[in-house]
Structures are given as structure tokens and as C-alpha cells.
N, C-alpha and C. Protein backbone atom coordinates (compact mmCIF):
# COMPACT_ATOMS: atom_id res chain seq x y z
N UNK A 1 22.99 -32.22 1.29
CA UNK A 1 21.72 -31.88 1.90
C UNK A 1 21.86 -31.74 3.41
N UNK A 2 22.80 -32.76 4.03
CA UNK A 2 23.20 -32.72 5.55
C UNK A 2 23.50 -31.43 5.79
N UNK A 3 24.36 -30.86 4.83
CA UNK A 3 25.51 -29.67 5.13
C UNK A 3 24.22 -28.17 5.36
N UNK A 4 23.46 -28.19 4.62
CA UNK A 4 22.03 -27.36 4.03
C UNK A 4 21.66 -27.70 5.41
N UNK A 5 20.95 -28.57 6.19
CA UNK A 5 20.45 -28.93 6.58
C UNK A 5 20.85 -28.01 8.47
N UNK A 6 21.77 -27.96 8.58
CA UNK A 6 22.76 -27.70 9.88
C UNK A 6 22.77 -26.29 9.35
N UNK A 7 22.90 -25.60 8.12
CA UNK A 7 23.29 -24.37 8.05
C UNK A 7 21.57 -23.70 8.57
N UNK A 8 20.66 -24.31 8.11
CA UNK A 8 19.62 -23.69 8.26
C UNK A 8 19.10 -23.79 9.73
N UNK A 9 19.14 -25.15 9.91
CA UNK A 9 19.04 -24.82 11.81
C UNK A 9 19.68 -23.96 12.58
N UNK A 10 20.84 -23.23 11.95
CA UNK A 10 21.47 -22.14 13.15
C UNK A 10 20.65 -20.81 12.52
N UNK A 11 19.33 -20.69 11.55
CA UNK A 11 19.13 -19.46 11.02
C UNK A 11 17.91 -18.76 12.15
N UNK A 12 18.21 -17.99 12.50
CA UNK A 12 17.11 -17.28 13.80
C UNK A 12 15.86 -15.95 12.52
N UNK A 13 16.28 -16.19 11.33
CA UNK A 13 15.21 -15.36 10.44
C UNK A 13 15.65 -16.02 9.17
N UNK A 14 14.09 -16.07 8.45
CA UNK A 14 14.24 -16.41 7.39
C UNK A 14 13.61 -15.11 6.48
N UNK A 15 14.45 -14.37 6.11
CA UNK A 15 13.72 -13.45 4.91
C UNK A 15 13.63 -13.45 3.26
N UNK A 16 12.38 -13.47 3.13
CA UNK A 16 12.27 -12.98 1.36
C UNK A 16 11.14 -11.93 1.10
N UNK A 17 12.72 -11.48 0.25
CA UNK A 17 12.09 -10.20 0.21
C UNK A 17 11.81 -9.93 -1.31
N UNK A 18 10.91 -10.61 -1.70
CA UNK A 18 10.15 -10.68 -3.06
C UNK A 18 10.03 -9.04 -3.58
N UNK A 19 10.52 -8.97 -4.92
CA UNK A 19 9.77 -7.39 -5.14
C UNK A 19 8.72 -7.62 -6.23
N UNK A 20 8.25 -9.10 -6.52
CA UNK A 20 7.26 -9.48 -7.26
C UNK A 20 5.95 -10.34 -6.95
N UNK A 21 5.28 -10.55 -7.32
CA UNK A 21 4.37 -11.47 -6.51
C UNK A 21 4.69 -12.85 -6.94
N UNK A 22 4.52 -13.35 -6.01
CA UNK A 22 4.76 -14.98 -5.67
C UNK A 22 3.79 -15.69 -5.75
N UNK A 23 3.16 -16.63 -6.82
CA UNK A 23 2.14 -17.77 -6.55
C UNK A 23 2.14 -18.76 -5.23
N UNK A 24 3.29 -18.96 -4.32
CA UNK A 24 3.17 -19.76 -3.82
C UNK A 24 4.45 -19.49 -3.00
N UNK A 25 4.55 -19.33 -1.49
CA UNK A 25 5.65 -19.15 -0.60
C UNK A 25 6.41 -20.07 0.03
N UNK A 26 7.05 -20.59 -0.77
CA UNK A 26 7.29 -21.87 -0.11
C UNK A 26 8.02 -21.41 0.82
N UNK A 27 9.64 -20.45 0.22
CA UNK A 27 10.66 -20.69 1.23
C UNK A 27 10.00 -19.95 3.03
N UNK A 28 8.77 -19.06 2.88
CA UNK A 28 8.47 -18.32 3.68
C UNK A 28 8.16 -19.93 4.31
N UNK A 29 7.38 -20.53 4.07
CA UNK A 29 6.70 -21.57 4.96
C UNK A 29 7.52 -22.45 5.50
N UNK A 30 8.71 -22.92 4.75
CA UNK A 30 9.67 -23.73 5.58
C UNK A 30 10.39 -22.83 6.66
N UNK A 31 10.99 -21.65 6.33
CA UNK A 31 10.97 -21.17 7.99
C UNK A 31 10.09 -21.05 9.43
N UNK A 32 9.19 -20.64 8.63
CA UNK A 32 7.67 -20.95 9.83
C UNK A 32 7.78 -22.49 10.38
N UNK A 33 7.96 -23.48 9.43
CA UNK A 33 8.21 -25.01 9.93
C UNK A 33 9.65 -24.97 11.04
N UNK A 34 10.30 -24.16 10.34
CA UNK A 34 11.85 -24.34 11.40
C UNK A 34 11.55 -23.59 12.67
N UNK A 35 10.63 -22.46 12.53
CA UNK A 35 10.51 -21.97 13.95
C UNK A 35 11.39 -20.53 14.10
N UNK A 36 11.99 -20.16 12.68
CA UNK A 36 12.49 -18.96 12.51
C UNK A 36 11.46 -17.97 12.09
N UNK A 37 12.03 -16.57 12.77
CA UNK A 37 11.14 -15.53 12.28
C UNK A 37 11.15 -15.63 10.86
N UNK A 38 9.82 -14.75 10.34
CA UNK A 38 10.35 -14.77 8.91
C UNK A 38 9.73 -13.82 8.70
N UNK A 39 10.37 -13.10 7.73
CA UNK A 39 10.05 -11.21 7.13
C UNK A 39 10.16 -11.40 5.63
N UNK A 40 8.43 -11.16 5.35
CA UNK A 40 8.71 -11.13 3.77
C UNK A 40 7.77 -9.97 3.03
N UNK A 41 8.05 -10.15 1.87
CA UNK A 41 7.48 -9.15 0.86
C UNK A 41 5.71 -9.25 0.99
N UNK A 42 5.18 -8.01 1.15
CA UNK A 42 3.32 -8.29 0.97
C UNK A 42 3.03 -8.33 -0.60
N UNK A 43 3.12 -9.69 -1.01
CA UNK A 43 3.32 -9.57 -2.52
C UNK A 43 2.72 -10.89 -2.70
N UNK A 44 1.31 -11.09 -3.45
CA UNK A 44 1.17 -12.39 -3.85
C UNK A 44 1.17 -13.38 -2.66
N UNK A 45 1.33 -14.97 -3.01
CA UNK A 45 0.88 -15.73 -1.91
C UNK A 45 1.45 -15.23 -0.44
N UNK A 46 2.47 -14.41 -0.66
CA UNK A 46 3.70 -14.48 0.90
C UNK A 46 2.17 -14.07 1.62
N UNK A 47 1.61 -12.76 1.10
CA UNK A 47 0.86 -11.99 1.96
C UNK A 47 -0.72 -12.89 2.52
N UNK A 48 -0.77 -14.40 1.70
CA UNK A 48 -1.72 -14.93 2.20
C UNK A 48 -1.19 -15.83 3.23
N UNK A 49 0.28 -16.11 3.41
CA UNK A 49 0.40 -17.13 4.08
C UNK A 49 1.03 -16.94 5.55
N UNK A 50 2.20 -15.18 5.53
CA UNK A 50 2.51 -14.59 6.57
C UNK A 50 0.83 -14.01 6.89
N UNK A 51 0.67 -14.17 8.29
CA UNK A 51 -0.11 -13.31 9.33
C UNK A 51 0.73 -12.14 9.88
N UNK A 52 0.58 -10.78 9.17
CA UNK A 52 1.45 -10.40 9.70
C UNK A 52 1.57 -9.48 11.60
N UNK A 53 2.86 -10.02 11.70
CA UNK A 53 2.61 -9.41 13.68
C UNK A 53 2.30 -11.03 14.45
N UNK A 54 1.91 -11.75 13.39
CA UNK A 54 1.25 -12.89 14.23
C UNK A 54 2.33 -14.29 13.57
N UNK A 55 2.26 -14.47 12.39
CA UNK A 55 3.25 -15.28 12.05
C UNK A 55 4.22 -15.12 11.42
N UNK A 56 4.53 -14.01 10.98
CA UNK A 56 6.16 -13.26 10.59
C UNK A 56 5.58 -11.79 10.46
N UNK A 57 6.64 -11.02 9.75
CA UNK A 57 6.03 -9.90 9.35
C UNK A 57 6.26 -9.12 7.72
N UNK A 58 5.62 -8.61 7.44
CA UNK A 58 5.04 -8.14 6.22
C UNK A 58 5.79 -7.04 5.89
N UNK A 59 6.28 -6.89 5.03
CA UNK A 59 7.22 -5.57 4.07
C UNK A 59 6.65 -5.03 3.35
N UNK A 60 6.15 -3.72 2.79
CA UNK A 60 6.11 -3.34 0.94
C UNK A 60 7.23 -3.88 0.32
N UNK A 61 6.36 -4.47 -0.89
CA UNK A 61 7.69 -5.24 -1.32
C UNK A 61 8.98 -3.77 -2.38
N UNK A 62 10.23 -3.72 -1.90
CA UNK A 62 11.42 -2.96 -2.70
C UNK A 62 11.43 -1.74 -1.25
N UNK A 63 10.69 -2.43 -0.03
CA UNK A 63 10.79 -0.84 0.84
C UNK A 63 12.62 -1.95 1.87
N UNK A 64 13.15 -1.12 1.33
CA UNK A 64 14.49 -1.75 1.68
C UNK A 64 14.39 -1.26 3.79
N UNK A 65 14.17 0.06 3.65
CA UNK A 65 14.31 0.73 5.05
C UNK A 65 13.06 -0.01 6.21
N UNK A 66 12.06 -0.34 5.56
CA UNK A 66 11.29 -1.53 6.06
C UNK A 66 11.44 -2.97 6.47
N UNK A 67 12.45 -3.44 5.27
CA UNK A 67 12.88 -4.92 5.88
C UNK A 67 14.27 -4.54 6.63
N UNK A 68 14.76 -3.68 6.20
CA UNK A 68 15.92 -3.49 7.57
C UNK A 68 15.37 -3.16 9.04
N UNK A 69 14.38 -2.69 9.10
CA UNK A 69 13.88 -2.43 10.73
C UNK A 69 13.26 -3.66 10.96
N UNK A 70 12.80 -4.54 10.49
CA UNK A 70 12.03 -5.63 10.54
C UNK A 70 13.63 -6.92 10.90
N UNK A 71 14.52 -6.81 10.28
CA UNK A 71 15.52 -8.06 10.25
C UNK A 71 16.64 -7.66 11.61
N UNK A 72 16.53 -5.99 12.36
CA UNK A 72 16.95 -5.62 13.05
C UNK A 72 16.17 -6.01 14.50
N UNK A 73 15.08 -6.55 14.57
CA UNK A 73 14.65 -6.57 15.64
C UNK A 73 14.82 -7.61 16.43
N UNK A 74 15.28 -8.00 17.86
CA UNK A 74 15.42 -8.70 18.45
C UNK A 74 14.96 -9.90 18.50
N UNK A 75 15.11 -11.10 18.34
CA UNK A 75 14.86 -12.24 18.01
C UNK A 75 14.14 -13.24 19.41
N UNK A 76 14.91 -12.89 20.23
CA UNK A 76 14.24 -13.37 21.56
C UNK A 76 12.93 -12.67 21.83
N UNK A 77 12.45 -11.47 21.56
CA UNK A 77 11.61 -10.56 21.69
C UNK A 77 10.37 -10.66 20.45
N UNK A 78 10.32 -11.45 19.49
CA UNK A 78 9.74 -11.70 18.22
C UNK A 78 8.76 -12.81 18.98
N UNK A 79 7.35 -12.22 19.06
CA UNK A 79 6.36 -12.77 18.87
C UNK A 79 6.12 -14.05 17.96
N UNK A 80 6.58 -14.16 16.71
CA UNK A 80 6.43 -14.62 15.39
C UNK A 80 6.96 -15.97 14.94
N UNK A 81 8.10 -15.81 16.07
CA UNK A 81 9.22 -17.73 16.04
C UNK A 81 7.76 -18.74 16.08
N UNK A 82 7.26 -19.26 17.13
CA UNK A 82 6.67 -20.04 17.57
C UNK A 82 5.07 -20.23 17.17
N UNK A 83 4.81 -18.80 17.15
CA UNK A 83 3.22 -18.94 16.43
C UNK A 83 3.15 -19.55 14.81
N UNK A 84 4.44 -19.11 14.10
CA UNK A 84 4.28 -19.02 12.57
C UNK A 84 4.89 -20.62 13.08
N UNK A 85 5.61 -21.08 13.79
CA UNK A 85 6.21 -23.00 13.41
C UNK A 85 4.85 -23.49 13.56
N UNK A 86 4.19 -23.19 14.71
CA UNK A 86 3.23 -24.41 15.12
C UNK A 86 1.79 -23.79 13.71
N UNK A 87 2.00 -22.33 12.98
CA UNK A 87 1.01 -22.40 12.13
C UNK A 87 1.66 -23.33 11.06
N UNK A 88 2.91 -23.18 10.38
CA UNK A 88 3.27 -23.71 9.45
C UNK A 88 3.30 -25.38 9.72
N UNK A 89 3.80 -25.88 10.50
CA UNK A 89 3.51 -27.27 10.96
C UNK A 89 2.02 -27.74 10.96
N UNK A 90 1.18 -27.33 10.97
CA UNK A 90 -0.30 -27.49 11.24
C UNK A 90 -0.88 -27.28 10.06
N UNK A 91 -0.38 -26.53 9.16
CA UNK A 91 -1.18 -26.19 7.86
C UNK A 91 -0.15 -27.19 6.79
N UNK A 92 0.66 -27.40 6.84
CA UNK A 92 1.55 -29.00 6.74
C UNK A 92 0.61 -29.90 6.90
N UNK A 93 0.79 -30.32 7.59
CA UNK A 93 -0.57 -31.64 8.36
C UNK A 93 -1.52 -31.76 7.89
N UNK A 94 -2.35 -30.69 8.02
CA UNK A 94 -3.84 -30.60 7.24
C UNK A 94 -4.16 -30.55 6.25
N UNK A 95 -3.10 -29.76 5.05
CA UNK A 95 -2.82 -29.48 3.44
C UNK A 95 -3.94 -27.93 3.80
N UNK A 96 -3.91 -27.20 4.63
CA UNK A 96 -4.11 -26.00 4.88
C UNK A 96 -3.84 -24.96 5.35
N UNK A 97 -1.96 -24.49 4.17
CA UNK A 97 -1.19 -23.95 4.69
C UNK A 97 -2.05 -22.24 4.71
N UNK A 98 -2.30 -22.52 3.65
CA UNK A 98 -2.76 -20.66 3.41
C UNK A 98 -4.42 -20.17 3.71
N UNK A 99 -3.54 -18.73 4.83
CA UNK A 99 -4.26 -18.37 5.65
C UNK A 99 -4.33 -17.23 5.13
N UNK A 100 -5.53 -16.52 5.18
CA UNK A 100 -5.62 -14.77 4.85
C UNK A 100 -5.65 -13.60 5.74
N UNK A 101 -4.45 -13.18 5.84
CA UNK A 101 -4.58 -12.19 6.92
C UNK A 101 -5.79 -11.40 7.02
């Protein structure tokens, strides 16, 4: 779990790229907790829980040429690190992770 643990703190994006709908986003939300961008599928819960532009950003889910321009974009320059930790940390806390864009 240590080893998991160190690999994921060096991750500067967390993407899933669902081509189905998801009841429930978890892995999207633990990156938002780590403070990594995160780029996922508009599919099911992802799309209630990414804000997209504001706390990661939003794909059609199977649009491959979409999450490649999205996982290409500069990381220092990503709006999305810091708004989506302190949303995901906060909706943690409260038990009011999911938000509707």
C-alpha cells in the first residue's frame, strides 16, 4: 500500500476514461483529493462529480482525440489541480461529494 501510495503522489493527472456510465466516481474523486488534474468520461456519476473547466475536465466518453488534447495540456497551467482537491476534500468532510455541473 506504501509502494501505491508514493507512486500516486508523483501522478500530476488522474484520468478515467469510462466508455460506460459509472454509478459512482470514486477513482475520479481520489485524484481531486490528491490535487491532480483529472480528465474523465461525461458518463454517469463522473459527469456529476467533475465540474467541468472548474474541477477537472469532461470527455465524450470513446472520443479518444478528446482525452488526448485534454491529458496533453500543461499541468502548471490547469486551472483544475487545486479547485477539484479543495472540492474533493470538502465534499469528503461533509458526505457532499456530488455536485451537478
Amino acid at each position: 500500500r506504501a509502494a501505491l501510495e508514493r507512486e500516486l503522489d508523483a501522478a500530476w493527472i488522474q484520468v478515467v476514461p469510462s466508455l460506460w456510465e459509472e454509478p459512482f466516481g470514486l477513482a475520479a474523486i481520489e485524484g481531486m483529493m490528491r490535487g491532480t488534474a483529472v480528465v474523465a468520461s461525461r458518463a454517469g456519476g463522473l459527469s456529476e462529480i467533475v465540474r467541468h473547466a472548474e474541477t477537472g475536465l469532461l470527455v465524450p466518453p470513446g472520443d479518444i482525440e478528446a482525452l488526448a488534447a485534454c491529458i496533453a495540456l500543461n499541468p502548471a497551467v490547469n486551472p483544475c489541480n487545486e479547485t477539484g482537491r479543495s472540492t474533493g476534500l470538502s465534499g469528503v468532510a461533509t458526505g457532499t461529494i456530488v455536485t451537478v455541473a
